[in-house]
Protein backbone atom coordinates (compact mmCIF):
# COMPACT_ATOMS: atom_id res chain seq x y z
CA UNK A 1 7.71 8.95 -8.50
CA UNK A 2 4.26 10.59 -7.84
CA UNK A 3 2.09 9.86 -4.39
CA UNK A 4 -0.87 11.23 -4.62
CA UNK A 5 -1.86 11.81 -1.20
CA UNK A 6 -5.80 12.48 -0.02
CA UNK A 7 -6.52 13.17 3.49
CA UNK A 8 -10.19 12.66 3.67
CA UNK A 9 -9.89 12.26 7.66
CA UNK A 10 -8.41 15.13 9.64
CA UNK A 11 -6.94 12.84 12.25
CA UNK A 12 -3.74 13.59 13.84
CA UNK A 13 -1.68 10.87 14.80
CA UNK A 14 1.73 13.13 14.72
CA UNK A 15 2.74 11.53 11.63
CA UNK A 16 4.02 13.26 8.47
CA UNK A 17 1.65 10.90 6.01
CA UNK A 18 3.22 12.52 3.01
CA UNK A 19 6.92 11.89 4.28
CA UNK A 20 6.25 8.48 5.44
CA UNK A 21 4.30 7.34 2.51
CA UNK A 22 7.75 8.62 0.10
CA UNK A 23 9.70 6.53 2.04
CA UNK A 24 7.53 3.72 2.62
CA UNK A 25 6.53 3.43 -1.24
CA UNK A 26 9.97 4.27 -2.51
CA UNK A 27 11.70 1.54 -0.46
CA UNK A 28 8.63 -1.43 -1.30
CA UNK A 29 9.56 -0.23 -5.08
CA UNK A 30 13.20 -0.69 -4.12
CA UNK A 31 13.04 -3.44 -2.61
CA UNK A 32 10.72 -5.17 -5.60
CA UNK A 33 13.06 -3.98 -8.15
CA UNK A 34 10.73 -2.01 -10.55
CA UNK A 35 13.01 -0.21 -13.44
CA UNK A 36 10.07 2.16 -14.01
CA UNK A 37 8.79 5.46 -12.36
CA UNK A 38 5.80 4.51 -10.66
CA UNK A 39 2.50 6.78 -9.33
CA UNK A 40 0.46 5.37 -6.35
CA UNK A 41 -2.73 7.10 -5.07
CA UNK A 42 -3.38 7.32 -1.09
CA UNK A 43 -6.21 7.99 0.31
CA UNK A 44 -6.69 8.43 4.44
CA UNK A 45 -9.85 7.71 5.70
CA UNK A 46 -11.74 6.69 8.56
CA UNK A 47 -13.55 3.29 10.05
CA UNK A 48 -16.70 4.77 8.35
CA UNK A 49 -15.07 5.97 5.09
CA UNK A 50 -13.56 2.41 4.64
CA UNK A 51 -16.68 0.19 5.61
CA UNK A 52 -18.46 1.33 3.15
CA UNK A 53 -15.49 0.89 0.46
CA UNK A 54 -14.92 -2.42 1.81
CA UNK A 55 -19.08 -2.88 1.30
CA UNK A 56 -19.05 -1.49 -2.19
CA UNK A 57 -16.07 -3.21 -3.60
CA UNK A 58 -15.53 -6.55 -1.86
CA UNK A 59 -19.10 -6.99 -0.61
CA UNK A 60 -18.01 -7.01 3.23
CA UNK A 61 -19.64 -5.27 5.80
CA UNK A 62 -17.17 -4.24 7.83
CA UNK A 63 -14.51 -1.41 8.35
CA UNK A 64 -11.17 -2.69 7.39
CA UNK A 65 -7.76 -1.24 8.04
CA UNK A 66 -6.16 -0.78 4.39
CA UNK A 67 -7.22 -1.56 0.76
CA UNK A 68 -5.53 -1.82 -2.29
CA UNK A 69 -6.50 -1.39 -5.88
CA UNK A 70 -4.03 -2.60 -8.05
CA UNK A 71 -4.21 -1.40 -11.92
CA UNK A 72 -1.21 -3.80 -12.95
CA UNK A 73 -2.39 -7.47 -13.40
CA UNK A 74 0.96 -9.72 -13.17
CA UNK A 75 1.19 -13.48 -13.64
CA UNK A 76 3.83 -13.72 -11.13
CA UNK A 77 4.18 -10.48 -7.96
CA UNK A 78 6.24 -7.81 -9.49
CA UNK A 79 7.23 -9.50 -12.71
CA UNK A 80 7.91 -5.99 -14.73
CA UNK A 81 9.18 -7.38 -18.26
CA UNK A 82 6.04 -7.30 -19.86
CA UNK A 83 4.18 -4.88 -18.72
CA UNK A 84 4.87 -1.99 -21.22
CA UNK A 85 4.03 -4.51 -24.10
CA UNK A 86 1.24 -6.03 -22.46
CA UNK A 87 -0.39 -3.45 -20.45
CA UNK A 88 0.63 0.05 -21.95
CA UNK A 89 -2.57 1.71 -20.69
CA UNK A 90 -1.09 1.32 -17.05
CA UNK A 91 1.33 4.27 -17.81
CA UNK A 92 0.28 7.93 -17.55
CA UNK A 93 0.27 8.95 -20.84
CA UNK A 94 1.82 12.24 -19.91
CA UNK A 95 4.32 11.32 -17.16
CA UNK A 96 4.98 8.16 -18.69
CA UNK A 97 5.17 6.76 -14.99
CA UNK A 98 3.81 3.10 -14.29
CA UNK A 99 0.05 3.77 -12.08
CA UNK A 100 0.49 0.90 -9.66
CA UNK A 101 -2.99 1.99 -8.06
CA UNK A 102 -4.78 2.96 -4.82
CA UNK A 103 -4.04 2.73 -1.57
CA UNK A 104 -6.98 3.50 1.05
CA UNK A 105 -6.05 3.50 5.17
CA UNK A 106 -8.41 3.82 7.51
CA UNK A 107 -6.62 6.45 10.23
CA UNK A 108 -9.01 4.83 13.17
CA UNK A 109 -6.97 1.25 12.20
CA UNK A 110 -4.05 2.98 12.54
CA UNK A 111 -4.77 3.93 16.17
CA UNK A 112 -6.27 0.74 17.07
CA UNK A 113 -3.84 -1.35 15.86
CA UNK A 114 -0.76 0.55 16.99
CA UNK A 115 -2.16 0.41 20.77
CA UNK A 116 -3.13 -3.29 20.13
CA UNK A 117 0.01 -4.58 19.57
CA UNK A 118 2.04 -2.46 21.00
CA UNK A 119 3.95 -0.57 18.69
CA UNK A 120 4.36 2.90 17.23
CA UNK A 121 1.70 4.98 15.14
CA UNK A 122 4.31 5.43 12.85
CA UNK A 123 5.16 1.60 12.57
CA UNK A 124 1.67 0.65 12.21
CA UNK A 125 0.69 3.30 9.03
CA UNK A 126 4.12 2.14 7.39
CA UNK A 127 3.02 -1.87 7.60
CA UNK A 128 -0.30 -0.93 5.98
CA UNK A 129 1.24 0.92 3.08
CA UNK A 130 3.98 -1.56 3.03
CA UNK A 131 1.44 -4.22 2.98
CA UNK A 132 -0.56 -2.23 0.26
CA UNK A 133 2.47 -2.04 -2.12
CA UNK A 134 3.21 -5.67 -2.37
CA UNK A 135 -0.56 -6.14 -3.12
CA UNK A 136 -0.28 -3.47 -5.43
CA UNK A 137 2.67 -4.96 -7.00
CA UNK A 138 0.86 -8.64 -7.33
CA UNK A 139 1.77 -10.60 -3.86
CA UNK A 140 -1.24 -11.86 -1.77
CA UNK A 141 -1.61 -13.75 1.38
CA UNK A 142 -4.34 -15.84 0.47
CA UNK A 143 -2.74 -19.49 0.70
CA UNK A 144 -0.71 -20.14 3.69
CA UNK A 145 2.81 -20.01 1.76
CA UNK A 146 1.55 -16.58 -0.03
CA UNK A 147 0.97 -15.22 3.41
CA UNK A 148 4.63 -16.62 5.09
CA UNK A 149 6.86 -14.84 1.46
CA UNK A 150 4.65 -11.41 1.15
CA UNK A 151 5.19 -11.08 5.43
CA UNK A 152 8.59 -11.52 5.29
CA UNK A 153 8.62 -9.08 2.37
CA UNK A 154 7.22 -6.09 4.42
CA UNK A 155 9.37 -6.66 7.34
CA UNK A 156 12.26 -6.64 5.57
CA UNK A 157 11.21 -3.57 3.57
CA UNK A 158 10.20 -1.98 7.01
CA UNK A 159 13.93 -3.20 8.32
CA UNK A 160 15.24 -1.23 5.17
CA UNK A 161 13.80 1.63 6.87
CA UNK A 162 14.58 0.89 10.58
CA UNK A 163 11.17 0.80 11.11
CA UNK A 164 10.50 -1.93 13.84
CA UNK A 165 8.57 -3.33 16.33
């Protein structure tokens, strides 16, 4: 497994990113049951850094707290079988490893989220790359019952970790 991790934003929340991340991504992979060695990009970033991401890209002008950029396209959330067939140009062709994508969190969100609901830095940057990694691995929360399966998904991968509220 390969995180690439960016800091762009020299914000200390007292978190080890790069630990977290491991374990974060690792578990979500886990959890999803990929057979394949996987590499996922990370950048941290700030409310200005990601506004104008979320501007470019979705055409929103507004900072957001994470974003993900997935390179797999799946017909059903982390349906692996065909992927090597189908989609060979989504392995490294040196590592071999399967490049899920990029994962961009604004560090301000982190902050302002954590102290809005009332939990720990550390639990609110492990939600967003939780979050991130089901996206990145083909779940989305658009429809109502989308939303209620890839939730319960990142708690219980957060649980995994006895990371809680």
């Amino acid at each position: 497994m390969t995180i690439c991790l960016e800091q762009e934003y020299q914000l200390d929340l007292g978190i080890n990113y790069k630990e977290m991340a491991d374990k974060v991504v690792e578990a979500a992979l886990d959890y999803e049951k990929c057979p394949y060695e996987c590499e996922v990009n990370i950048i941290l970033t700030d409310n200005p850094g990601i506004h104008e991401i979320n501007k470019e890209s979705r055409k929103i002008d507004r900072p957001t707290d994470v974003l993900s950029f997935p390179m797999v396209e799946y017909e059903t959330p982390s349906d692996f079988e065909t992927i090597e067939e189908e989609q060979p140009e989504c392995f490294h062709p040196e590592t071999g490893e399967l490049m899920l994508g990029d994962i961009i969190i604004s560090l301000d969100k982190v902050k302002e989220q954590a102290e809005s609901y009332g939990h720990s830095l550390e639990r609110e940057y492990a939600f967003l790359l939780a979050h991130s990694m089901l996206h990145l691995m083909g779940y989305d929360h658009m429809e109502k019952e989308e939303e209620k399966v890839m939730f319960q998904k990142q708690e219980e991968i957060l649980e995994s970790l006895n990371i809680t509220r």
